[in-house]
Protein backbone atom coordinates (compact mmCIF):
# COMPACT_ATOMS: atom_id res chain seq x y z
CA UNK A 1 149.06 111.43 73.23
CA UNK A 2 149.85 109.79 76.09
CA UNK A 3 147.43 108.91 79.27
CA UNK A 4 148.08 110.15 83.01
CA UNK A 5 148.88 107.58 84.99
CA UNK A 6 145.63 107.14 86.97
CA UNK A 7 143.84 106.20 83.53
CA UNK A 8 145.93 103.58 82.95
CA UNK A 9 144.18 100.57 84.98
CA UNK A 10 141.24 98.90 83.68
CA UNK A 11 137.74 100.64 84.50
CA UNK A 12 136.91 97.30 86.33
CA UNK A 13 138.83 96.09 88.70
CA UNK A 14 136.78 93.33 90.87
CA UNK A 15 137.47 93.02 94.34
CA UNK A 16 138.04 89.71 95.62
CA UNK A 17 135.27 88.08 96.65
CA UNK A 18 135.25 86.18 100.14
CA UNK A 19 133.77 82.72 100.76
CA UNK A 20 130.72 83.70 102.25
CA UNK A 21 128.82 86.20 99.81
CA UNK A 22 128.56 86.42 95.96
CA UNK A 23 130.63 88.09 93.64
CA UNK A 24 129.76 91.55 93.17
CA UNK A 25 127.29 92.20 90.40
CA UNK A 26 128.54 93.90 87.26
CA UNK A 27 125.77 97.03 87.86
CA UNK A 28 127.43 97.53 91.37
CA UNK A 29 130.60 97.42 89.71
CA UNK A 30 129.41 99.73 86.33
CA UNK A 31 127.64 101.99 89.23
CA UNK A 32 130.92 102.22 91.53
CA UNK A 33 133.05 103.14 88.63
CA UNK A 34 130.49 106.19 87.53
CA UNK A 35 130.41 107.53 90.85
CA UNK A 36 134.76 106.86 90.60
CA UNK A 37 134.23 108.86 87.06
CA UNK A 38 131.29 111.55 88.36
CA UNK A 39 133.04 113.80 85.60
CA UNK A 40 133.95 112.54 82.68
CA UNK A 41 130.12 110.83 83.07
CA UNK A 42 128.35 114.37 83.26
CA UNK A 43 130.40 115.87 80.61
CA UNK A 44 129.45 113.02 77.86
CA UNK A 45 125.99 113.24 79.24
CA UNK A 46 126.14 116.79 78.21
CA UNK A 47 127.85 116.22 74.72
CA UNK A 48 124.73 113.62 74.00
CA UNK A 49 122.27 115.88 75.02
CA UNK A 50 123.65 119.07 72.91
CA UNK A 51 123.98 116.70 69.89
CA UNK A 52 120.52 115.34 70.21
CA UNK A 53 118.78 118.67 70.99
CA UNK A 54 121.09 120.06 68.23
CA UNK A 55 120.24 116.73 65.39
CA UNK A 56 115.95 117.05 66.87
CA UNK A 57 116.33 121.55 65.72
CA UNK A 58 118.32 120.90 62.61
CA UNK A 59 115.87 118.51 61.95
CA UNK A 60 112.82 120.32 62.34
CA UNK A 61 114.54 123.71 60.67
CA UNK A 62 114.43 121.36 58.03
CA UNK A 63 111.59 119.70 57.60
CA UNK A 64 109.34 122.99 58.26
């Protein structure tokens, strides 16, 4: 299996930070790369929702 070429660089990449203000924090950085990944965010969002709605029915079909 091999990646397309705009997966390859790391999720992170920090910008450098000038002299005057702080490094950016790591939830602007986490909340920069999910708006960067919108999609691929939303669609495991909705694979952990169908498995927990789907492990919470299965559980209660059998524990009725």
């Amino acid at each position: 299996m091999s990646q397309s070429p705009e997966l390859s660089p790391p999720d992170i990449a920090p910008q450098k930070p000038q002299a005057s203000s702080p490094p950016p924090s790591y939830v602007k950085l986490a909340m920069r790369n999910m708006v960067r990944k919108g999609g691929k965010s939303l669609f495991h969002f909705g694979l952990t929702t169908a498995g927990l709605l789907g492990l919470l029915l299965g559980l209660a079909y059998l524990t009725r």
